[in-house]
C-alpha atoms as a PDB file:
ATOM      1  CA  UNK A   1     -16.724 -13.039 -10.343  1.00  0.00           C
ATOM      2  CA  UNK A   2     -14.285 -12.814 -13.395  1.00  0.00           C
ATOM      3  CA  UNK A   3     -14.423 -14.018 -16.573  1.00  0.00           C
ATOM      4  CA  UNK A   4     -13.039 -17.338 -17.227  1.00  0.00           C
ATOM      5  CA  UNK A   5      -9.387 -15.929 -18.077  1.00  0.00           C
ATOM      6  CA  UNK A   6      -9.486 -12.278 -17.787  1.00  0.00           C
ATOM      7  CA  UNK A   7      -9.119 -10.000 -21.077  1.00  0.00           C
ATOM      8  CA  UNK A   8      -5.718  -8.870 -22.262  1.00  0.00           C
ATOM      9  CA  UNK A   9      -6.290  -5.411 -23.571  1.00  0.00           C
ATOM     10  CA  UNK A  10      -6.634  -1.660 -22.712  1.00  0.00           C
ATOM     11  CA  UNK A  11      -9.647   0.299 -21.767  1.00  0.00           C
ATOM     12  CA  UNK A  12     -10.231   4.265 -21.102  1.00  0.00           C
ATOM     13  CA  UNK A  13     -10.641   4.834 -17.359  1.00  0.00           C
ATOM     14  CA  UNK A  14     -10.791   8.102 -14.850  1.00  0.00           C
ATOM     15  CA  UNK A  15      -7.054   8.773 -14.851  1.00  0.00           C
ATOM     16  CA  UNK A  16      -5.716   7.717 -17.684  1.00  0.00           C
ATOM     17  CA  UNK A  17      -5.386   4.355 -19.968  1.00  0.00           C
ATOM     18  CA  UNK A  18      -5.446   1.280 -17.923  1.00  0.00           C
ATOM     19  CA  UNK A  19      -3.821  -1.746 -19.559  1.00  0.00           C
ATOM     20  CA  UNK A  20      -4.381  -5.821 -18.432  1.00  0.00           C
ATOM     21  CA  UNK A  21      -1.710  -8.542 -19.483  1.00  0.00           C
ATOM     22  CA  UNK A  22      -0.709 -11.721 -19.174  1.00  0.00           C
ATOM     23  CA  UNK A  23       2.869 -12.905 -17.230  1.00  0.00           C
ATOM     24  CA  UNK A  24       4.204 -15.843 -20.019  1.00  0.00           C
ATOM     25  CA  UNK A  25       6.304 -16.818 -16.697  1.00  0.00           C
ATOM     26  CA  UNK A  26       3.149 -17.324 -14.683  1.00  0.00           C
ATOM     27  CA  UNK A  27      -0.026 -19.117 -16.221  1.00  0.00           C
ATOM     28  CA  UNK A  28      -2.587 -16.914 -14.374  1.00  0.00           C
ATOM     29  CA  UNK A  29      -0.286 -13.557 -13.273  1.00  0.00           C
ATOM     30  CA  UNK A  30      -1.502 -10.402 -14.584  1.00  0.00           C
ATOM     31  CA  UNK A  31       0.178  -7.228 -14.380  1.00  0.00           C
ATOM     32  CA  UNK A  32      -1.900  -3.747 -14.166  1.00  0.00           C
ATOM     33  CA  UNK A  33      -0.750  -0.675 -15.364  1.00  0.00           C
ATOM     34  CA  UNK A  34      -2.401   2.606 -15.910  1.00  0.00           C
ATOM     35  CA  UNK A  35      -0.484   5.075 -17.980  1.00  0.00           C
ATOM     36  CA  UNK A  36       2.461   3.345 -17.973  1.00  0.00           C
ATOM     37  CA  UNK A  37       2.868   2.923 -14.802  1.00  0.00           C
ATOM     38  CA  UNK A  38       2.460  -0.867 -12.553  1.00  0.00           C
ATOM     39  CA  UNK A  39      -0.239  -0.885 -10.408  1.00  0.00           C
ATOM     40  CA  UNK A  40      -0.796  -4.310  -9.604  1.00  0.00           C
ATOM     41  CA  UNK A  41       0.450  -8.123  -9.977  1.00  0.00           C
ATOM     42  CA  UNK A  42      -2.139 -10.284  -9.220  1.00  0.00           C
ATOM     43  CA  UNK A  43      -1.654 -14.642  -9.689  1.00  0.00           C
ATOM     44  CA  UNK A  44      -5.639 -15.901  -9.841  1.00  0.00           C
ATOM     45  CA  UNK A  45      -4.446 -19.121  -9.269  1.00  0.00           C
ATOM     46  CA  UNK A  46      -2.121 -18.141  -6.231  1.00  0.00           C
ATOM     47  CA  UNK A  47      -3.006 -14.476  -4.477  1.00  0.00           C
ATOM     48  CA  UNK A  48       0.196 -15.469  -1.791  1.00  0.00           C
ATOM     49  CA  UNK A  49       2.481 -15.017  -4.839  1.00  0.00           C
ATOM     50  CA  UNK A  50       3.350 -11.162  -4.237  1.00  0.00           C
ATOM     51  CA  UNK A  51       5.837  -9.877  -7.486  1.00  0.00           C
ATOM     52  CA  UNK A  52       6.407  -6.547  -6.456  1.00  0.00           C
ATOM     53  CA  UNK A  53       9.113  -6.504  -3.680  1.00  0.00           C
ATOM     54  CA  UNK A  54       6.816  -3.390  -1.772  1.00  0.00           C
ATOM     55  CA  UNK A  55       4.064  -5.414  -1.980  1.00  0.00           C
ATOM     56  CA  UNK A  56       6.316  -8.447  -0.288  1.00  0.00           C
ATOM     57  CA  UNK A  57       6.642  -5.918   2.389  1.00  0.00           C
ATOM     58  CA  UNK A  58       3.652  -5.149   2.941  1.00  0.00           C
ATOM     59  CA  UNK A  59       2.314  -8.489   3.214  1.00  0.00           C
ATOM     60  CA  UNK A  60       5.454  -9.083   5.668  1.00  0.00           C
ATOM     61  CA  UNK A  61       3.293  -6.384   7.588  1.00  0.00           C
ATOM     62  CA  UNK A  62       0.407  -8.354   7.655  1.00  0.00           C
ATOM     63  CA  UNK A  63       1.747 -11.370   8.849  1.00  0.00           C
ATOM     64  CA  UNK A  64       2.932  -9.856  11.930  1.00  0.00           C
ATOM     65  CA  UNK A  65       0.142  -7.433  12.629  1.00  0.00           C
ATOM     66  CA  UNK A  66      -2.441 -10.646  12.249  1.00  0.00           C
ATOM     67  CA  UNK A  67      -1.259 -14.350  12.642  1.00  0.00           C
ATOM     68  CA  UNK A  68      -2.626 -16.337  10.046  1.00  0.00           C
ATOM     69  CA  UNK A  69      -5.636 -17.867   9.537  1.00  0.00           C
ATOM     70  CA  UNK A  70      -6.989 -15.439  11.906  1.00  0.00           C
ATOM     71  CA  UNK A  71      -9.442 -13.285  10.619  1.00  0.00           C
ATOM     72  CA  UNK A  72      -9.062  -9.795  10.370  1.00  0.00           C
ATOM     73  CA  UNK A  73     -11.128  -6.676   9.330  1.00  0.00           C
ATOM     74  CA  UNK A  74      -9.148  -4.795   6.752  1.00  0.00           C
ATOM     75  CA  UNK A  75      -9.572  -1.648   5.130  1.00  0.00           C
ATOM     76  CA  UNK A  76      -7.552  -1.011   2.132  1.00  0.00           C
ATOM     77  CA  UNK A  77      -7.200   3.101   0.705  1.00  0.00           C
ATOM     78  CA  UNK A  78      -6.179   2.877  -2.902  1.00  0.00           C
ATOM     79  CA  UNK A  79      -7.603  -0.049  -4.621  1.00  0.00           C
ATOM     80  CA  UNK A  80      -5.899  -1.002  -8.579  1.00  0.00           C
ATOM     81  CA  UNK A  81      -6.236  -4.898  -8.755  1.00  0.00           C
ATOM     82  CA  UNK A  82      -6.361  -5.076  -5.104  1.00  0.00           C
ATOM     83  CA  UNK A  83      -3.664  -7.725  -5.130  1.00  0.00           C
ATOM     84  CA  UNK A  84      -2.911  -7.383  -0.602  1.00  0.00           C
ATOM     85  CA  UNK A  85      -6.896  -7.641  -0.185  1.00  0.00           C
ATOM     86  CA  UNK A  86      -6.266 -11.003  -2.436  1.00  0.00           C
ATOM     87  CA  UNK A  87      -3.654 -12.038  -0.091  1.00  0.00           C
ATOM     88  CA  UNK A  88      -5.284 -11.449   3.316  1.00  0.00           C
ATOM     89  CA  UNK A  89      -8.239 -13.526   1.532  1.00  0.00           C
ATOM     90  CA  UNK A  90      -6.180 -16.287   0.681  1.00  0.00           C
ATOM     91  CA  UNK A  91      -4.442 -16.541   4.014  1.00  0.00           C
ATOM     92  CA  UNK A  92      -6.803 -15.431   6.282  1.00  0.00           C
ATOM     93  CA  UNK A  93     -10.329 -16.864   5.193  1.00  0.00           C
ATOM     94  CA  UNK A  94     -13.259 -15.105   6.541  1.00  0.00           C
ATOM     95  CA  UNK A  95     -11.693 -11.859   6.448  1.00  0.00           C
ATOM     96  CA  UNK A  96     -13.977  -8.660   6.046  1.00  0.00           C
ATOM     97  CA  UNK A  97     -11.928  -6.305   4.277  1.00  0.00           C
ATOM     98  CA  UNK A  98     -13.137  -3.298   2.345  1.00  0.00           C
ATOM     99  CA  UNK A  99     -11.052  -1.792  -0.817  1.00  0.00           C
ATOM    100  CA  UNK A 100     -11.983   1.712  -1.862  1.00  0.00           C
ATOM    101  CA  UNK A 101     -10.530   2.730  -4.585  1.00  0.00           C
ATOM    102  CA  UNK A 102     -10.749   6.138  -6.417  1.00  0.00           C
ATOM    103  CA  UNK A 103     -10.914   5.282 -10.444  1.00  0.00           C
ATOM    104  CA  UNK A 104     -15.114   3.825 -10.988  1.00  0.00           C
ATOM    105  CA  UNK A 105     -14.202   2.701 -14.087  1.00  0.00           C
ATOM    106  CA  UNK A 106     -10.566   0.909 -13.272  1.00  0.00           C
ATOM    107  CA  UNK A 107     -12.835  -0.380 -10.381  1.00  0.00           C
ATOM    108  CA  UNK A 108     -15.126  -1.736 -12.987  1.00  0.00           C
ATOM    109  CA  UNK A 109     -12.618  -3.364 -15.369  1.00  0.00           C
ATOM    110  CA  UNK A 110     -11.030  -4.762 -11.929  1.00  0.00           C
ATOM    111  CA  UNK A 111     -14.447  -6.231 -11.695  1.00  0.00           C
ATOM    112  CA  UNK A 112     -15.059  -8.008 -14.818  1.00  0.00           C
ATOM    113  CA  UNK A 113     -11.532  -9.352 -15.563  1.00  0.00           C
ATOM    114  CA  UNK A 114     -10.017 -10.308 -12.146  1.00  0.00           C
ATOM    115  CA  UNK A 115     -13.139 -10.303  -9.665  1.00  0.00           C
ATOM    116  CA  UNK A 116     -13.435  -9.434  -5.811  1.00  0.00           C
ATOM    117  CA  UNK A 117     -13.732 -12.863  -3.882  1.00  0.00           C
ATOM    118  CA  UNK A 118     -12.979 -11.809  -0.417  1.00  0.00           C
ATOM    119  CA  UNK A 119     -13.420  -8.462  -0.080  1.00  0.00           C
ATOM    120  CA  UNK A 120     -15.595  -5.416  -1.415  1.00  0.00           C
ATOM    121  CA  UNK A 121     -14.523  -2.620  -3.917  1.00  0.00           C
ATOM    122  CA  UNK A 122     -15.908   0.340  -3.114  1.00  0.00           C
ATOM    123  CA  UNK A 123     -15.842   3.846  -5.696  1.00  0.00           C
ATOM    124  CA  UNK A 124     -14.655   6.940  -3.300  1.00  0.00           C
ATOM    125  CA  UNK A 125     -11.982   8.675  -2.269  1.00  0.00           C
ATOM    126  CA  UNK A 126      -9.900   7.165   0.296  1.00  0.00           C
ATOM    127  CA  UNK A 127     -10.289  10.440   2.792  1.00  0.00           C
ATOM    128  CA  UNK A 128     -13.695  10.996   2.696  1.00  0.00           C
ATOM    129  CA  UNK A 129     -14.357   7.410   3.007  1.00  0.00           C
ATOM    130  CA  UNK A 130     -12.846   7.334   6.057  1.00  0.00           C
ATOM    131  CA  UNK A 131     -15.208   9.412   7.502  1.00  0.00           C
ATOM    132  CA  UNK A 132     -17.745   6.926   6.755  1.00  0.00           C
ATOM    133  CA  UNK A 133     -17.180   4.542   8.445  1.00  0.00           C
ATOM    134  CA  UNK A 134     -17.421   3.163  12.130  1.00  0.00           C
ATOM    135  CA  UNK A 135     -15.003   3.853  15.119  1.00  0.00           C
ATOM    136  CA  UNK A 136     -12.631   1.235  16.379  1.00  0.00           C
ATOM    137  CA  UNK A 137     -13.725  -1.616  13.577  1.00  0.00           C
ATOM    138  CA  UNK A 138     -10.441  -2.093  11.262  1.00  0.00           C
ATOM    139  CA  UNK A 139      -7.497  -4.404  12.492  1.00  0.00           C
ATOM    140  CA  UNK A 140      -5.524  -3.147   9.514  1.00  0.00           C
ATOM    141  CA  UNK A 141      -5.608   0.088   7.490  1.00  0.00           C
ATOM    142  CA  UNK A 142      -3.051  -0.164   4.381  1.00  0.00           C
ATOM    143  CA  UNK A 143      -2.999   3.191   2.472  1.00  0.00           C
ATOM    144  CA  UNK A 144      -1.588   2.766  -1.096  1.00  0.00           C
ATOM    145  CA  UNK A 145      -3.265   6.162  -2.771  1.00  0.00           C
ATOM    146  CA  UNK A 146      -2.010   6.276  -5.963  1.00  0.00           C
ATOM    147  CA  UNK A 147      -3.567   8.325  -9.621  1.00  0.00           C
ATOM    148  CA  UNK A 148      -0.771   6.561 -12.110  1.00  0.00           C
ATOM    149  CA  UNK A 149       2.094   7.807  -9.795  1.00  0.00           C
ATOM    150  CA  UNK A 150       1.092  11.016  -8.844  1.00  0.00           C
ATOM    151  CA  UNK A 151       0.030  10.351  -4.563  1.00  0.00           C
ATOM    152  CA  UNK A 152      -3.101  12.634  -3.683  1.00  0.00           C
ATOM    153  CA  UNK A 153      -1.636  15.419  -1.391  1.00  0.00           C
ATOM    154  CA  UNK A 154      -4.610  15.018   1.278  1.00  0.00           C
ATOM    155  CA  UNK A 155      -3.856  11.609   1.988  1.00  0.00           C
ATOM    156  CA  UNK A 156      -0.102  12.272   3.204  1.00  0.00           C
ATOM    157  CA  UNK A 157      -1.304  14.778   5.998  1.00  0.00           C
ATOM    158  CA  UNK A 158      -1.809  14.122   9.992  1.00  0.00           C
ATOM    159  CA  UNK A 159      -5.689  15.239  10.001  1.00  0.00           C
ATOM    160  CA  UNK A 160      -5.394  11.821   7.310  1.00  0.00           C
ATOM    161  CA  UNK A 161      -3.860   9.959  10.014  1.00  0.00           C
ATOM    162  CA  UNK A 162      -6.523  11.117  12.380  1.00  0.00           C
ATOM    163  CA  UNK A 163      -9.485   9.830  10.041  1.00  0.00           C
ATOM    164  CA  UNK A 164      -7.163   6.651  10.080  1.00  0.00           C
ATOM    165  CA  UNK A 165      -6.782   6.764  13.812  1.00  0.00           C
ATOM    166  CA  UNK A 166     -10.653   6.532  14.478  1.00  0.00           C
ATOM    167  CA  UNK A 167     -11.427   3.471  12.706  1.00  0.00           C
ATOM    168  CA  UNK A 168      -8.700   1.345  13.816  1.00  0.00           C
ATOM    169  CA  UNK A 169      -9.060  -0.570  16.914  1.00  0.00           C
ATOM    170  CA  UNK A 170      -6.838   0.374  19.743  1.00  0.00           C
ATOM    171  CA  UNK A 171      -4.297  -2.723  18.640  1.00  0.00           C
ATOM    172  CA  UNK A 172      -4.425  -1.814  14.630  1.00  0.00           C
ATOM    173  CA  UNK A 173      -1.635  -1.421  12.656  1.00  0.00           C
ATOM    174  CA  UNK A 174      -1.540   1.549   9.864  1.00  0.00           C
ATOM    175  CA  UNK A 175       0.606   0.535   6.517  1.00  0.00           C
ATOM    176  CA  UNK A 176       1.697   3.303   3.736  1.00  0.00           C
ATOM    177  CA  UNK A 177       3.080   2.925   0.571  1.00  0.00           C
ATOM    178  CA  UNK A 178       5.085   5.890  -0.258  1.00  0.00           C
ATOM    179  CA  UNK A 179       7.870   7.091  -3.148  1.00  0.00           C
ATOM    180  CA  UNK A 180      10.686   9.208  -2.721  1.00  0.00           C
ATOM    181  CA  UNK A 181      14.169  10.238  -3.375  1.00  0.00           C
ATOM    182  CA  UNK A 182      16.914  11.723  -2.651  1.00  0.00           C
ATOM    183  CA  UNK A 183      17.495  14.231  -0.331  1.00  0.00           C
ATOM    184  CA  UNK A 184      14.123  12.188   0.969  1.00  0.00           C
ATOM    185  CA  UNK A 185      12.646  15.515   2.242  1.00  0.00           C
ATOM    186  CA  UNK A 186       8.857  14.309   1.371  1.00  0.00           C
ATOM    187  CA  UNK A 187       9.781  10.666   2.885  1.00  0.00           C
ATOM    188  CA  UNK A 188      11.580  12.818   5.934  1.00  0.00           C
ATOM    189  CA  UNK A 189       7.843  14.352   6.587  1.00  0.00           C
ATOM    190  CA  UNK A 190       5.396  11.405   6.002  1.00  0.00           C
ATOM    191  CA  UNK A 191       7.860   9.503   8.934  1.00  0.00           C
ATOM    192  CA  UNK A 192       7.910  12.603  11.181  1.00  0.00           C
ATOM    193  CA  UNK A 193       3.798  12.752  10.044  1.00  0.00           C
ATOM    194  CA  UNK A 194       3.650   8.836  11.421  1.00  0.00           C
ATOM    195  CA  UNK A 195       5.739   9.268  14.405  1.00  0.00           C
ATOM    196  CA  UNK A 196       3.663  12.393  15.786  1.00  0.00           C
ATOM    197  CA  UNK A 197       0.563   9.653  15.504  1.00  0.00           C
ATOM    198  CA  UNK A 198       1.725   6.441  16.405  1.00  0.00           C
ATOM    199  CA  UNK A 199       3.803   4.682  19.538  1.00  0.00           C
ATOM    200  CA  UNK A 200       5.544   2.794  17.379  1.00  0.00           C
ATOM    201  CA  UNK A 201       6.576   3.400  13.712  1.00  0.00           C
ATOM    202  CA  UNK A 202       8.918   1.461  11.031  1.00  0.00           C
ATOM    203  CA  UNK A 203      10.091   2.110   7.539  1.00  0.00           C
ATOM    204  CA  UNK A 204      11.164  -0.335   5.175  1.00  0.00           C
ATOM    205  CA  UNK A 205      12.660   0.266   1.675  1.00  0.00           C
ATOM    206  CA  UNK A 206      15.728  -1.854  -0.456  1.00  0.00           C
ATOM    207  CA  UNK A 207      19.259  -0.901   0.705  1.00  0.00           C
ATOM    208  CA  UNK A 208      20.025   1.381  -2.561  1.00  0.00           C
ATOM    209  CA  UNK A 209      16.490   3.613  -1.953  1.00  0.00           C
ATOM    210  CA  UNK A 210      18.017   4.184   1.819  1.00  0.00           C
ATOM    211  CA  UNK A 211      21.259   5.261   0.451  1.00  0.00           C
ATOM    212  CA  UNK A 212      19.657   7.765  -1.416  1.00  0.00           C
ATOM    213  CA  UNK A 213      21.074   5.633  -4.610  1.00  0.00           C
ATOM    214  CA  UNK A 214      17.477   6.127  -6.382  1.00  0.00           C
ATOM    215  CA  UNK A 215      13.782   7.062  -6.229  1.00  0.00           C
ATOM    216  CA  UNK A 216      11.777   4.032  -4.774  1.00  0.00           C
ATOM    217  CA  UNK A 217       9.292   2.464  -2.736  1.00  0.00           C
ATOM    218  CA  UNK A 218       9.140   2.928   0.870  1.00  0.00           C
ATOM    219  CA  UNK A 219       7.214   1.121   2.940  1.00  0.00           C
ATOM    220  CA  UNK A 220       5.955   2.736   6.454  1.00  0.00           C
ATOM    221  CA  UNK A 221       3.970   1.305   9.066  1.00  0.00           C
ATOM    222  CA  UNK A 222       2.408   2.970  12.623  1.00  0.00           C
ATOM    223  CA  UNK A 223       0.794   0.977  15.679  1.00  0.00           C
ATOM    224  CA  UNK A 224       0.455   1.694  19.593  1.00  0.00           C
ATOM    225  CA  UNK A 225       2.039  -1.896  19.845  1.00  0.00           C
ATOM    226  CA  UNK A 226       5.758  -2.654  19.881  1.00  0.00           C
ATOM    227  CA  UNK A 227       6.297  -4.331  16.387  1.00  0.00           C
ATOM    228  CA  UNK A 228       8.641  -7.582  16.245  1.00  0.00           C
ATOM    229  CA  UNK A 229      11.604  -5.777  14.421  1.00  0.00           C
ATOM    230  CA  UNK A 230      13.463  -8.994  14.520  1.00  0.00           C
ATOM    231  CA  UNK A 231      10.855 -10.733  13.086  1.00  0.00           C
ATOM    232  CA  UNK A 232       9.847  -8.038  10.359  1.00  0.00           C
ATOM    233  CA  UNK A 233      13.435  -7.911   9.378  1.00  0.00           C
ATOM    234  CA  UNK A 234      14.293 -11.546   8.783  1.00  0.00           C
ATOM    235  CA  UNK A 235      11.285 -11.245   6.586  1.00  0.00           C
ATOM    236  CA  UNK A 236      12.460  -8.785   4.669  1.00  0.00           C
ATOM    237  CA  UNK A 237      15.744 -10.183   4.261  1.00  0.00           C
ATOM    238  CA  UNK A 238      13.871 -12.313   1.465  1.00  0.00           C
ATOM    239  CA  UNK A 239      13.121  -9.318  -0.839  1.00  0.00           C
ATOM    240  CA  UNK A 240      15.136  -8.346  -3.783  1.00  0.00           C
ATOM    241  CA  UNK A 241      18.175  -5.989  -2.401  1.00  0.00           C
ATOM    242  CA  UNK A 242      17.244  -7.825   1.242  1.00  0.00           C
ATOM    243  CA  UNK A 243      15.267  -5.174   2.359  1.00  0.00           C
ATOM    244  CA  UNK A 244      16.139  -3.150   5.245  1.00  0.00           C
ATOM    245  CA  UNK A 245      13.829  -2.325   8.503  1.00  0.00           C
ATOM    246  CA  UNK A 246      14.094   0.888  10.017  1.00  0.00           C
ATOM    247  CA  UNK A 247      12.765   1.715  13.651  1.00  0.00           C
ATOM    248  CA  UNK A 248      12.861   3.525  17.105  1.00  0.00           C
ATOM    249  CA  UNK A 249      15.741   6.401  17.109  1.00  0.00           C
ATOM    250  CA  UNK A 250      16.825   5.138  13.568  1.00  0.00           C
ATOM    251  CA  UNK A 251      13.414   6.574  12.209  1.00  0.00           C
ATOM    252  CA  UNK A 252      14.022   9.356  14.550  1.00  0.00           C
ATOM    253  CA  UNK A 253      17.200   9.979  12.729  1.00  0.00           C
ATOM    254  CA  UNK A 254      15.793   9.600   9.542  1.00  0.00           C
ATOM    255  CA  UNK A 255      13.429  12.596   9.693  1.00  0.00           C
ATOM    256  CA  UNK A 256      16.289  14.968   9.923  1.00  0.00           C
ATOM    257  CA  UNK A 257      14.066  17.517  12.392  1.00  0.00           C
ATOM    258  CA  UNK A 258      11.356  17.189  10.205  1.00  0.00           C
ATOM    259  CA  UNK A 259       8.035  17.987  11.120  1.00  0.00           C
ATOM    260  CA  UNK A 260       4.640  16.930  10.936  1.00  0.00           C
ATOM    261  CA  UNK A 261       3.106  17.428   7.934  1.00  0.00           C
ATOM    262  CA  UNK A 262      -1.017  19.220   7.994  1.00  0.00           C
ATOM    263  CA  UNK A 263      -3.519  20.223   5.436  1.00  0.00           C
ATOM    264  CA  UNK A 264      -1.750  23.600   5.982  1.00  0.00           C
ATOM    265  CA  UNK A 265       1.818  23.198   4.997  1.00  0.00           C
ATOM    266  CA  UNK A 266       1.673  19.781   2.857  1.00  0.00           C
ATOM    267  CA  UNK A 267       3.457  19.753  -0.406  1.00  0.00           C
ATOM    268  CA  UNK A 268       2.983  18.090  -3.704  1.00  0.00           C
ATOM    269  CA  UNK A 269       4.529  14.602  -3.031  1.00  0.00           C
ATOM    270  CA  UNK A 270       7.840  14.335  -5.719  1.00  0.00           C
ATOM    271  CA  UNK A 271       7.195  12.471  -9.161  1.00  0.00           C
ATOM    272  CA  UNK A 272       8.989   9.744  -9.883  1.00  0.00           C
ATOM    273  CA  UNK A 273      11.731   9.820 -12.721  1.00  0.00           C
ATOM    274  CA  UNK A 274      10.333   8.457 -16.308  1.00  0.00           C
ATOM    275  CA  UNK A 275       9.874   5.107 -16.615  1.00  0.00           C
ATOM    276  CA  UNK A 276      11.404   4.491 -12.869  1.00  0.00           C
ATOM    277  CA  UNK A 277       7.828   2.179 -12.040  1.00  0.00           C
ATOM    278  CA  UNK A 278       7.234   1.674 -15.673  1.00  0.00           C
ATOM    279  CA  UNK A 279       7.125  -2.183 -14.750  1.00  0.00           C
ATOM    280  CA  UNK A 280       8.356  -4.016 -11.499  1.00  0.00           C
END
């Protein structure tokens, strides 16, 4: 459980300096940063309140993959304050979900100061965990693999997206948060990567990112199910931007020829500009 009202402050942790504060616009929001850099909003009084507009899209994700109130077993890659296991909690009680998250001690101070009702956090790293774990059991794999801003080049790869493949069920729906910009080659790979595993893939991201305007968040998600693209997109017409769905021969388009990415030929995924996620 927390604390009462969770600690504003800074503490030492695996990758860096990880730093807690309050939101004066929200009584109980707290933003997480490490380095610098936002990992997670979370609202202790309301975990449906999503701040980041990628994390909106996510959770636009989950609503369609899962109808609510329905229960779902969830594994979550890449952990910070865990703010989408707080929302599948919140609107789908009973939930088993599973958060494993890289940093022990940013796990810890996740811990003390904003707690883990609903779900377990787990100390690993999100590929080998994988390996751990039983076939055919998760309704919902969301990968957001992040040290600060730098994403860990073995969990961008297709043997990743095998390990993935074997613990969802047959009906699961994969979800990656991604940054890139232009010319969009390492985006152009991770949706070839997701198309070369899945039936069905999408990609999401705000109108400028797609224009190759700026660096950004992009949003992908893979399933052997048709996904409601009406649906998803009249969802994300409520981000900031109204956020644009991608899918079929438009992702097709998108990759440019690209090619699956392996553990052979992966690259270094591109660092954001300074201060670009300083705070969302």
């Amino acid at each position: 459980m927390p604390t009462a009202t969770p600690t504003s402050g800074s503490w030492p942790v695996r990758f860096g300096t990880a730093d807690l504060q309050p939101d004066d616009g929200r009584p109980a929001g707290w933003l997480l940063t490490v380095n610098g850099v936002a990992q997670s909003y979370v609202d202790l009084a309301d975990p449906t309140h999503l701040e980041f507009d990628y994390i909106r899209l996510i959770g636009d994700l989950v609503d369609l993959a899962a109808p609510p109130e329905q229960p779902v077993t969830a594994l979550h890659l890449g952990g910070g304050g865990c703010t989408v296991a707080r929302y599948v909690a919140a609107t789908r009680p009973g939930s088993r979900q599973v958060v494993v998250e890289a940093d022990d001690l940013l796990a810890s101070v996740v811990r003390r100061e904003l707690g883990t009702a609903g779900f377990r956090l787990r100390v690993g790293d999100a590929r080998e965990a994988l390996s751990g774990l039983q076939p055919a059991t998760a309704d919902l794999v969301v990968s957001d693999v992040f040290a600060g801003s730098d994403l860990p080049v073995h969990c961008t790869t297709a043997e990743y997206l095998e390990a993935v493949r074997r613990v969802l069920t047959p009906a699961g729906t994969y979800i990656a948060n991604i940054g890139d910009g232009p010319p969009f080659g390492f985006a152009r790979g991770q949706a070839a990567t997701l198309r070369a595993a899945f039936a069905h893939v999408v990609l999401m991201a705000e109108p400028a990112v797609l224009r190759g305007r700026r660096f950004g968040n992009l949003v992908l998600a893979g399933s052997d199910l048709p996904f409601d693209v009406t649906g998803l997109s009249r969802l994300a017409a409520r981000a900031l931007g109204r956020a644009r769905v991608v899918s079929g021969d438009g992702v097709r388009d998108l990759t440019g020829g690209a090619r699956a990415v392996t553990d052979a030929t992966a690259a270094e995924a591109p660092k954001p500009p300074p201060d670009v996620f300083s705070r969302r």
